[in-house]
PDB file of N, CA and C in Angstrom:
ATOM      1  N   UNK A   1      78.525 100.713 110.862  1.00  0.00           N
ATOM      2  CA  UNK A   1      78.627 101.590 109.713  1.00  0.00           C
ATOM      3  C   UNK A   1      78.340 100.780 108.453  1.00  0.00           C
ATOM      4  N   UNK A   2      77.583 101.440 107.591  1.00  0.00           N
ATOM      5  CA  UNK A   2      77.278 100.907 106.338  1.00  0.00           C
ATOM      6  C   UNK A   2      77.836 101.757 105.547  1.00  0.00           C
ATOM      7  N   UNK A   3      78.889 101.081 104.599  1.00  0.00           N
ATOM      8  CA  UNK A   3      79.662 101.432 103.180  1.00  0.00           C
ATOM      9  C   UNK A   3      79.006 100.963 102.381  1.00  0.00           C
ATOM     10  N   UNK A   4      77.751 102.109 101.364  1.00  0.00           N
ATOM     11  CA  UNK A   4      77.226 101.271 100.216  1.00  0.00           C
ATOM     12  C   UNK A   4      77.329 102.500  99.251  1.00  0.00           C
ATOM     13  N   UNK A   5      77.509 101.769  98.092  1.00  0.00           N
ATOM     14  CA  UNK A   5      77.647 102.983  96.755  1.00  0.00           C
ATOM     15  C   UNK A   5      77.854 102.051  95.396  1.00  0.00           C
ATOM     16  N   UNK A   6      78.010 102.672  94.127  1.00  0.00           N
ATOM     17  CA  UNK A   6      78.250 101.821  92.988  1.00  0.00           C
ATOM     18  C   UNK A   6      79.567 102.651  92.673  1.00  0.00           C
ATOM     19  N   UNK A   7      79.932 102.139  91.905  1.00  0.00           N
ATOM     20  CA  UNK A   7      81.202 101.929  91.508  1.00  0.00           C
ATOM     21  C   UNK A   7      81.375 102.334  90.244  1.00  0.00           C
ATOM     22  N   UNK A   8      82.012 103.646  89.386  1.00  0.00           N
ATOM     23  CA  UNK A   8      82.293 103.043  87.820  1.00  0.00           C
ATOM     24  C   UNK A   8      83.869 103.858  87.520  1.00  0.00           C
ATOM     25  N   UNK A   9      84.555 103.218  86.531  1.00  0.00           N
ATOM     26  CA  UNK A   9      85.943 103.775  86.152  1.00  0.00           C
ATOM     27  C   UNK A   9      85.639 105.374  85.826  1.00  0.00           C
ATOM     28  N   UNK A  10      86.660 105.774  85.784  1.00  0.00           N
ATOM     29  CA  UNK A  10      86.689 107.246  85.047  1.00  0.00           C
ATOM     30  C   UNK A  10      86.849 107.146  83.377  1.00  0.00           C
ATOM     31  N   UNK A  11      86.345 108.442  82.681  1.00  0.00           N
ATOM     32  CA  UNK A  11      86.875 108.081  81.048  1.00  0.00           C
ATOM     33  C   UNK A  11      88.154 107.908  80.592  1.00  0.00           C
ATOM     34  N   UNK A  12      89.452 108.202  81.803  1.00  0.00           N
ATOM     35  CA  UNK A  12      90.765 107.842  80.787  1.00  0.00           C
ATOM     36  C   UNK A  12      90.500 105.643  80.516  1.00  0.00           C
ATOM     37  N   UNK A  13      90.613 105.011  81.428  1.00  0.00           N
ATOM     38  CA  UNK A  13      90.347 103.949  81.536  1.00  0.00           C
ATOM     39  C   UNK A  13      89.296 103.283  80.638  1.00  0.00           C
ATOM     40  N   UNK A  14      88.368 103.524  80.579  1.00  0.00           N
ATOM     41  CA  UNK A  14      87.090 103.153  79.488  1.00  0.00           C
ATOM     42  C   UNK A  14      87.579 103.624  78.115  1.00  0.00           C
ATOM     43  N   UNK A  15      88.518 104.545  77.684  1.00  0.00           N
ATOM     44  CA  UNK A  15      88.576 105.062  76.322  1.00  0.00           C
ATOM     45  C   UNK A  15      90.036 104.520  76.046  1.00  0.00           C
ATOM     46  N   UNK A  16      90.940 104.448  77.351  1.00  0.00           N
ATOM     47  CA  UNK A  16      92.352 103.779  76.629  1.00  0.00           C
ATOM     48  C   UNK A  16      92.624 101.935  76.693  1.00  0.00           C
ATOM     49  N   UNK A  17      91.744 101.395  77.622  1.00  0.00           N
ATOM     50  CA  UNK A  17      92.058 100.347  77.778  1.00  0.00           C
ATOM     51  C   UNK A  17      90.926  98.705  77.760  1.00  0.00           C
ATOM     52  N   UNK A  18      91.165  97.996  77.474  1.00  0.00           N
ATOM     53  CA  UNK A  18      90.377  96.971  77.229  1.00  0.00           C
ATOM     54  C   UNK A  18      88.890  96.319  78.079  1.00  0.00           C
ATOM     55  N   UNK A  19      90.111  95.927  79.059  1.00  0.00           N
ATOM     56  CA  UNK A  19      89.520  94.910  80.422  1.00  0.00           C
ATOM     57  C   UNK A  19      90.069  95.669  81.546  1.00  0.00           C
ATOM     58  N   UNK A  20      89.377  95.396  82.351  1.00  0.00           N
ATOM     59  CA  UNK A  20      90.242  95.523  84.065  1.00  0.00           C
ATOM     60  C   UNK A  20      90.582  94.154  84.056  1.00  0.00           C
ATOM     61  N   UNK A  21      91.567  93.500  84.315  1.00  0.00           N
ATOM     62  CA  UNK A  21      91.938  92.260  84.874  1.00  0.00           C
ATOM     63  C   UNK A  21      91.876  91.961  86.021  1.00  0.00           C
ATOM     64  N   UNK A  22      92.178  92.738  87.239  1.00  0.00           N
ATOM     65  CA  UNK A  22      92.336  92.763  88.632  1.00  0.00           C
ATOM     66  C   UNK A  22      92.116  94.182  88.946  1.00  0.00           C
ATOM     67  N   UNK A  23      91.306  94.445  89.844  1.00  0.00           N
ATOM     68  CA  UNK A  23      90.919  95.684  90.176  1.00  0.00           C
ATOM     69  C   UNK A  23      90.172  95.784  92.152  1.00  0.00           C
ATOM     70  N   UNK A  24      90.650  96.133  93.070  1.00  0.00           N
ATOM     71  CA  UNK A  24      90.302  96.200  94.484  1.00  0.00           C
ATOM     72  C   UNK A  24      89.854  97.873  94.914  1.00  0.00           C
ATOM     73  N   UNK A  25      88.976  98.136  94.989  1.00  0.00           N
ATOM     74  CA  UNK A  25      88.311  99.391  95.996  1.00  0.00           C
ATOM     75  C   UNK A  25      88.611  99.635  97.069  1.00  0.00           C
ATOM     76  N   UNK A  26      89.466  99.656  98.017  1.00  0.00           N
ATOM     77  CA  UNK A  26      89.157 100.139  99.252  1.00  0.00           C
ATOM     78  C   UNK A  26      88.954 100.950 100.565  1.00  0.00           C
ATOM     79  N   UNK A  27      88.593 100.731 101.578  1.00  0.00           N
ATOM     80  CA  UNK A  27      87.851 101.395 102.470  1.00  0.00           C
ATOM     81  C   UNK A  27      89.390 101.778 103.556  1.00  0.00           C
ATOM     82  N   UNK A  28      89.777 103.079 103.672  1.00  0.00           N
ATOM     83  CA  UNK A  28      90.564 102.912 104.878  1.00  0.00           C
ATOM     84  C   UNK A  28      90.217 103.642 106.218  1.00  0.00           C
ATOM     85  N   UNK A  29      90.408 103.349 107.321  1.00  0.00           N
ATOM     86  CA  UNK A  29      89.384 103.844 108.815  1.00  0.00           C
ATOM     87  C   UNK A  29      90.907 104.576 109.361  1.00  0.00           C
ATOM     88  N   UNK A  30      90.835 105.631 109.394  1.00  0.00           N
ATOM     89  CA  UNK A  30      91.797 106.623 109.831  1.00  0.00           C
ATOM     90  C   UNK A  30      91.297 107.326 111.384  1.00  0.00           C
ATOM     91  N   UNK A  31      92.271 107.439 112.397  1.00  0.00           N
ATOM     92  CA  UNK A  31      92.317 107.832 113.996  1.00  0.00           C
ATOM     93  C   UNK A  31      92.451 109.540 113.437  1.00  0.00           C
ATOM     94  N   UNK A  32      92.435 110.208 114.387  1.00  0.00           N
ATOM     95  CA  UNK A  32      92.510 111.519 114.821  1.00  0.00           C
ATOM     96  C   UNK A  32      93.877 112.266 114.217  1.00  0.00           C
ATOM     97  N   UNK A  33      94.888 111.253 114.263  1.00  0.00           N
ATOM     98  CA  UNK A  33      95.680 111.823 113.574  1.00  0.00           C
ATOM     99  C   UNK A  33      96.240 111.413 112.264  1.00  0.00           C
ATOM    100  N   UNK A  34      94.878 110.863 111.716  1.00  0.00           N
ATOM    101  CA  UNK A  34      95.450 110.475 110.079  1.00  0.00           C
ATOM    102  C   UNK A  34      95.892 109.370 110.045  1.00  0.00           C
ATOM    103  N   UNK A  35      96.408 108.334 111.106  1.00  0.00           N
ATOM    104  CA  UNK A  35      96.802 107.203 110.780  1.00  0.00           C
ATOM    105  C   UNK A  35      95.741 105.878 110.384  1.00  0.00           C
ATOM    106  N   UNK A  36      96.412 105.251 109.161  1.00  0.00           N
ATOM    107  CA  UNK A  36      95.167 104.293 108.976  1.00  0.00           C
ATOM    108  C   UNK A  36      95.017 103.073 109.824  1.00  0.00           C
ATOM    109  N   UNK A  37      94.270 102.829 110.826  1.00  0.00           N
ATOM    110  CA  UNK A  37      94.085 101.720 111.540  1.00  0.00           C
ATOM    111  C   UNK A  37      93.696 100.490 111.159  1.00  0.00           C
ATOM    112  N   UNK A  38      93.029 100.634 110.431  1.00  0.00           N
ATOM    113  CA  UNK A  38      92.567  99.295 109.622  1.00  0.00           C
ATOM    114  C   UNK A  38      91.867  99.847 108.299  1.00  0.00           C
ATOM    115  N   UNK A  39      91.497  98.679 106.862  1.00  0.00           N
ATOM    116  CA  UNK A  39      91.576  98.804 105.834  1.00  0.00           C
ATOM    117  C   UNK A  39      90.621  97.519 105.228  1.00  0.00           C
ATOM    118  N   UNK A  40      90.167  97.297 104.582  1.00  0.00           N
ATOM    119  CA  UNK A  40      89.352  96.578 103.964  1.00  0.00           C
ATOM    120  C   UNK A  40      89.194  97.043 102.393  1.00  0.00           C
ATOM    121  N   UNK A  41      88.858  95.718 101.897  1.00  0.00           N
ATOM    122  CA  UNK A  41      88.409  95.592 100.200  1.00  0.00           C
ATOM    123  C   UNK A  41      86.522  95.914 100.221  1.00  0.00           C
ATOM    124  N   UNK A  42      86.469  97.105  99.501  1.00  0.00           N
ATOM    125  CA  UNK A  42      84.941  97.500  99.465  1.00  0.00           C
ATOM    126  C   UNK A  42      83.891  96.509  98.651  1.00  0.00           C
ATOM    127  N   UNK A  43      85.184  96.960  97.326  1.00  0.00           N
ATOM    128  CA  UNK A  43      84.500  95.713  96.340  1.00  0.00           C
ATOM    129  C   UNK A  43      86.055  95.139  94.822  1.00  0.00           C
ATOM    130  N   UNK A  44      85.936  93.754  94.827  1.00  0.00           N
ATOM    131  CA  UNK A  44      87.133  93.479  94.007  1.00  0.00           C
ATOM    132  C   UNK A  44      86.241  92.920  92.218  1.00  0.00           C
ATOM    133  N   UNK A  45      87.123  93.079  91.124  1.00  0.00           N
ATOM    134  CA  UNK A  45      86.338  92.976  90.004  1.00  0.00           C
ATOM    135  C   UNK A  45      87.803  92.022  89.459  1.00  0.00           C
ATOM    136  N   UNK A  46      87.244  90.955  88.729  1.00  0.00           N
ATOM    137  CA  UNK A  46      88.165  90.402  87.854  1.00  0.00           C
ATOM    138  C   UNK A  46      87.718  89.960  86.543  1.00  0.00           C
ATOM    139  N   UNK A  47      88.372  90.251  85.349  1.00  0.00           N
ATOM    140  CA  UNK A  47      88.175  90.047  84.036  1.00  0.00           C
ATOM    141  C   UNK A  47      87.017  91.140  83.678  1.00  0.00           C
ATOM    142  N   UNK A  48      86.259  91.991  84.121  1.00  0.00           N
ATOM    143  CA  UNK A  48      85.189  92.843  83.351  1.00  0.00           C
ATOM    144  C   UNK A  48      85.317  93.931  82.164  1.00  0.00           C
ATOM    145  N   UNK A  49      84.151  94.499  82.029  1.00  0.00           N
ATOM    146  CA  UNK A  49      84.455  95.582  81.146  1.00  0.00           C
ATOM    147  C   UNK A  49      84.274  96.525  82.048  1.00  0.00           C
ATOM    148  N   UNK A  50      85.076  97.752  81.637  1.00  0.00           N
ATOM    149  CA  UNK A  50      85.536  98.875  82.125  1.00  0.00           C
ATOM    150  C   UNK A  50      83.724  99.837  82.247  1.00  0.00           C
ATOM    151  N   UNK A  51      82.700  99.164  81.675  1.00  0.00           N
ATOM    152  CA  UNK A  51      81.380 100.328  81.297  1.00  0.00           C
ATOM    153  C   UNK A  51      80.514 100.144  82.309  1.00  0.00           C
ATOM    154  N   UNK A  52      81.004  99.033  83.036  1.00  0.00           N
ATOM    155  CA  UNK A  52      80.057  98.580  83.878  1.00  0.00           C
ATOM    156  C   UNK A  52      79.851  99.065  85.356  1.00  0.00           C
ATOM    157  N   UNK A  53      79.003  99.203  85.562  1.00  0.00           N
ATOM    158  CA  UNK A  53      78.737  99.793  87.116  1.00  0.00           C
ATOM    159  C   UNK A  53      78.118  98.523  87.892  1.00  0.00           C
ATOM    160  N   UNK A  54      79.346  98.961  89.210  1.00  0.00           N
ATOM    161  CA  UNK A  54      79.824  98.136  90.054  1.00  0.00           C
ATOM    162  C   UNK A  54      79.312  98.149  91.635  1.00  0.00           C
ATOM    163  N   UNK A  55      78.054  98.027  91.976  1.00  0.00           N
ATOM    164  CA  UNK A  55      77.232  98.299  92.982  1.00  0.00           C
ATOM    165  C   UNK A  55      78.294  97.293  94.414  1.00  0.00           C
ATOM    166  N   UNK A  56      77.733  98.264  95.427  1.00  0.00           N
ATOM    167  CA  UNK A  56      78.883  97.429  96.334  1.00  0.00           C
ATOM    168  C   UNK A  56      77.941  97.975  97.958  1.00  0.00           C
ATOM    169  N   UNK A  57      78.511  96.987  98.711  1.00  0.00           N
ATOM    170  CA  UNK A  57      77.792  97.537 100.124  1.00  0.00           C
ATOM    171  C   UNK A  57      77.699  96.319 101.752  1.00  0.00           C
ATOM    172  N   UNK A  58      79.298  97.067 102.400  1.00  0.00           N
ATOM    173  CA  UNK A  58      79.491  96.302 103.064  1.00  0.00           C
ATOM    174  C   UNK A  58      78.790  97.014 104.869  1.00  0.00           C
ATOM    175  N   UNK A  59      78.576  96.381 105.487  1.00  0.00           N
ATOM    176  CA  UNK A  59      78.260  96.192 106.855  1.00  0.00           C
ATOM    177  C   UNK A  59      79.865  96.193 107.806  1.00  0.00           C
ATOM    178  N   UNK A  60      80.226  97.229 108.374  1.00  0.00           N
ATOM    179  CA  UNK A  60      81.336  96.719 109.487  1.00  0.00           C
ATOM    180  C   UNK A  60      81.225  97.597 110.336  1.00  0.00           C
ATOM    181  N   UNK A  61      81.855  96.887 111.593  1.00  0.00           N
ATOM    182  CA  UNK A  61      81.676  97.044 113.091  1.00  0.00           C
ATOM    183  C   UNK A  61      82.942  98.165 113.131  1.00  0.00           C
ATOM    184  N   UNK A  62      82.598  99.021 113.440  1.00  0.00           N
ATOM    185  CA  UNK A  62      84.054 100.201 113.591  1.00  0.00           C
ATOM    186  C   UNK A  62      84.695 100.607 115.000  1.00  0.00           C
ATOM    187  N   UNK A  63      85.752 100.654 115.313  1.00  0.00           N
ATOM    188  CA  UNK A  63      86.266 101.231 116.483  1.00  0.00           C
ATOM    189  C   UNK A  63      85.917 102.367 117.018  1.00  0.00           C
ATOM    190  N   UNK A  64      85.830 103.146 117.855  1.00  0.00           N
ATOM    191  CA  UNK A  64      85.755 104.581 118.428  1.00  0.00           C
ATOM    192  C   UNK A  64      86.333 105.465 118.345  1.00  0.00           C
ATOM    193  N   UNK A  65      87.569 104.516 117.935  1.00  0.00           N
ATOM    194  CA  UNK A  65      89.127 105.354 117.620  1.00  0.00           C
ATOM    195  C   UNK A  65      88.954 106.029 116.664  1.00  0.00           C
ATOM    196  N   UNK A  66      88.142 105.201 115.047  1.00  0.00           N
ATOM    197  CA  UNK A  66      88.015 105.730 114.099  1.00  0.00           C
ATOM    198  C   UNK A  66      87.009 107.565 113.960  1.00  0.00           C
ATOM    199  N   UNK A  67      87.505 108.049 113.053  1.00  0.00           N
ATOM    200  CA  UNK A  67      86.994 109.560 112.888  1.00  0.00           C
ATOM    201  C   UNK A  67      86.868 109.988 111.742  1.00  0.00           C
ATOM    202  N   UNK A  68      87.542 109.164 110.910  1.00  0.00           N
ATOM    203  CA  UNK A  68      87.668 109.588 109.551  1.00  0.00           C
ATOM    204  C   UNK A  68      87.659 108.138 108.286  1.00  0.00           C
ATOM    205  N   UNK A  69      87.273 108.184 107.266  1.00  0.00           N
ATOM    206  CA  UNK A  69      87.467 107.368 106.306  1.00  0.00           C
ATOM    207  C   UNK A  69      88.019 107.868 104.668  1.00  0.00           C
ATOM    208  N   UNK A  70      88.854 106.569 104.260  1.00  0.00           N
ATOM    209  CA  UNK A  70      89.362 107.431 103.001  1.00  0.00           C
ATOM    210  C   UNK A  70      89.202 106.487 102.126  1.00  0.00           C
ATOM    211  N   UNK A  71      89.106 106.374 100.585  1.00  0.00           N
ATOM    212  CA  UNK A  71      89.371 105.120  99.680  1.00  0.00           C
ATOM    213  C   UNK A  71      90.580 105.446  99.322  1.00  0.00           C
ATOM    214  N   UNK A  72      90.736 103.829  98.749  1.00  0.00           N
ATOM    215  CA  UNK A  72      92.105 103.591  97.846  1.00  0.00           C
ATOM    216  C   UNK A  72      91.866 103.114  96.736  1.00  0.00           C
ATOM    217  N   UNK A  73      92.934 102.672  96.266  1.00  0.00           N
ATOM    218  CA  UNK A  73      92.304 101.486  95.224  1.00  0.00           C
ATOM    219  C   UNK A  73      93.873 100.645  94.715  1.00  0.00           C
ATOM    220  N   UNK A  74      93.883  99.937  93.983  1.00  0.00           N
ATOM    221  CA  UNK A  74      94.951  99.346  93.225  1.00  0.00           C
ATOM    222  C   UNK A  74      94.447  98.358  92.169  1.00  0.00           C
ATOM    223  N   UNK A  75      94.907  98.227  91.074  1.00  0.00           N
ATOM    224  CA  UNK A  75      94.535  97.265  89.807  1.00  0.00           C
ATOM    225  C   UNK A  75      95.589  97.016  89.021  1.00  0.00           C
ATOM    226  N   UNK A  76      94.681  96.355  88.034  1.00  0.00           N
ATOM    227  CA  UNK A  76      96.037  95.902  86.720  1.00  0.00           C
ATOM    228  C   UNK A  76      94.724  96.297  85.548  1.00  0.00           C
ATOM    229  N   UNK A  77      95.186  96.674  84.920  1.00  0.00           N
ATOM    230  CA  UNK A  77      94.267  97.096  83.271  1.00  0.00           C
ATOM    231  C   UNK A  77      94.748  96.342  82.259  1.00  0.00           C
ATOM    232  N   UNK A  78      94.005  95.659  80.935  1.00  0.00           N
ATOM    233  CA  UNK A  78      95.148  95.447  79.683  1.00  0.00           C
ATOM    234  C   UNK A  78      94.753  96.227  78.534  1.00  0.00           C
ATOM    235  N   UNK A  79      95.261  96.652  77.563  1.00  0.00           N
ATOM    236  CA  UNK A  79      94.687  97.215  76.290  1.00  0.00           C
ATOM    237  C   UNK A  79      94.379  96.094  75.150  1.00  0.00           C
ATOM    238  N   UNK A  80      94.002  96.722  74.011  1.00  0.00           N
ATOM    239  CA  UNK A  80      93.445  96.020  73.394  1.00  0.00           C
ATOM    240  C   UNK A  80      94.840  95.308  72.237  1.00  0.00           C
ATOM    241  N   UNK A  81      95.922  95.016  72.951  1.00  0.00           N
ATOM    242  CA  UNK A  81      97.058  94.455  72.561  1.00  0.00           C
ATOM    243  C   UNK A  81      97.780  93.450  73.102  1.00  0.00           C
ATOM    244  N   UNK A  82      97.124  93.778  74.958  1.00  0.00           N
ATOM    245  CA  UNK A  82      97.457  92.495  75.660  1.00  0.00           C
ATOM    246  C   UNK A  82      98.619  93.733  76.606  1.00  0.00           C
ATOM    247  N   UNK A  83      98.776  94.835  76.499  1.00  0.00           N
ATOM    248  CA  UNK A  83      99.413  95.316  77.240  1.00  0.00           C
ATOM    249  C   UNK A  83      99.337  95.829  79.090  1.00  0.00           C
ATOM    250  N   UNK A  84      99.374  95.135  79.701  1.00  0.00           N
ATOM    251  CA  UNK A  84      99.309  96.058  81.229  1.00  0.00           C
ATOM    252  C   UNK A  84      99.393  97.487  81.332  1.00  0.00           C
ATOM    253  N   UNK A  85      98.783  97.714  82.432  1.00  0.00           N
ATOM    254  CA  UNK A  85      98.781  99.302  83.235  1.00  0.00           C
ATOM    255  C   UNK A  85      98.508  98.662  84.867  1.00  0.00           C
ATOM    256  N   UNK A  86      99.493  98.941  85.946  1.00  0.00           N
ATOM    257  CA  UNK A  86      99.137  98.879  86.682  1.00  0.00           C
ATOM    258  C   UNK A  86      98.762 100.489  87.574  1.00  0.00           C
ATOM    259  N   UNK A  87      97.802 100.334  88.093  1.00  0.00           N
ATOM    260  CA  UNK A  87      97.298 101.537  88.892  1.00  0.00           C
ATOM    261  C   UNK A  87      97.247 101.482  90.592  1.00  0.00           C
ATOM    262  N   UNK A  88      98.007 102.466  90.925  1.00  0.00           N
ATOM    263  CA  UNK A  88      96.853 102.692  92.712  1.00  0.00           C
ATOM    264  C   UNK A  88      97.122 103.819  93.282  1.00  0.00           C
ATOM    265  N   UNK A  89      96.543 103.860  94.079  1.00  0.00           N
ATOM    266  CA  UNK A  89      96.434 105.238  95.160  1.00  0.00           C
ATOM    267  C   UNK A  89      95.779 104.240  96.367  1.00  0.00           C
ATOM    268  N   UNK A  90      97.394 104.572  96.823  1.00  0.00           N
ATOM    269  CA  UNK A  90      96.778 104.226  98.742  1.00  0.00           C
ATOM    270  C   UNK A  90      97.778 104.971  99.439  1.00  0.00           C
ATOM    271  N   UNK A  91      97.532 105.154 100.774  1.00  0.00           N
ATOM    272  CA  UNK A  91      98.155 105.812 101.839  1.00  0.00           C
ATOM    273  C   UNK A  91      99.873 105.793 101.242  1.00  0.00           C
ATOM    274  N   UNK A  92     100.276 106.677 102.121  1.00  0.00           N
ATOM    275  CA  UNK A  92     101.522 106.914 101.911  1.00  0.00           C
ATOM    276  C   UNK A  92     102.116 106.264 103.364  1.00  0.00           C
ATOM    277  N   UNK A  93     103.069 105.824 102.921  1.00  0.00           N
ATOM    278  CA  UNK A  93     103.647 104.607 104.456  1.00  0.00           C
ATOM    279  C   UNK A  93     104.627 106.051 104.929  1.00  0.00           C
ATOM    280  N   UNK A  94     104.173 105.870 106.280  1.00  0.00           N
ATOM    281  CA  UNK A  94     105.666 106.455 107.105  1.00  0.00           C
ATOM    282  C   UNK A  94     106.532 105.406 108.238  1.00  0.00           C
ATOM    283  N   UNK A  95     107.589 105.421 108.315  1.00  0.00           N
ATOM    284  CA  UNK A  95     108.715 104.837 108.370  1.00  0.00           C
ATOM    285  C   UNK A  95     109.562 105.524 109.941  1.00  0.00           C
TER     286      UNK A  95
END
């Protein structure tokens, strides 16, 4: 399977905040019943500007098991004060 695409923030991010400082994309490979089996970083950005488009495109060997794919993401943002925002959306853990 080939994961290729570019990448760019949405406008809340580009209009409220500075830099991305730390910022990870990723890929999650979900079974039949929604569970995520495995997970990978699509593409990671450190220190950029938020305007920039972020071309990305990985090659991986997938299970059989897999049926489904989802992104995530997680970061840190700063404003133009030096203030943090941390962000993410990933799976929800069950227990």
């Amino acid at each position: 399977m080939v994961a290729e695409g570019v990448f760019t923030f949405s406008d809340y991010p580009q209009m409220n905040l500075a830099i991305v400082d730390d910022f990870k994309l990723k890929l999650f490979l979900l079974n039949q019943e929604n569970i995520v089996l495995d997970y990978l970083d699509l593409y990671r950005t450190l220190g950029n500007a938020l305007d920039e488009k972020m071309p990305f495109k990985k090659t991986l060997e997938i299970s059989p098991d897999v049926v489904a794919v989802s992104f995530g993401y997680e970061g840190e943002f700063v404003d133009e004060v030096g203030s943090r925002e941390t962000v993410w959306k990933l799976p929800r853990r069950s227990y």
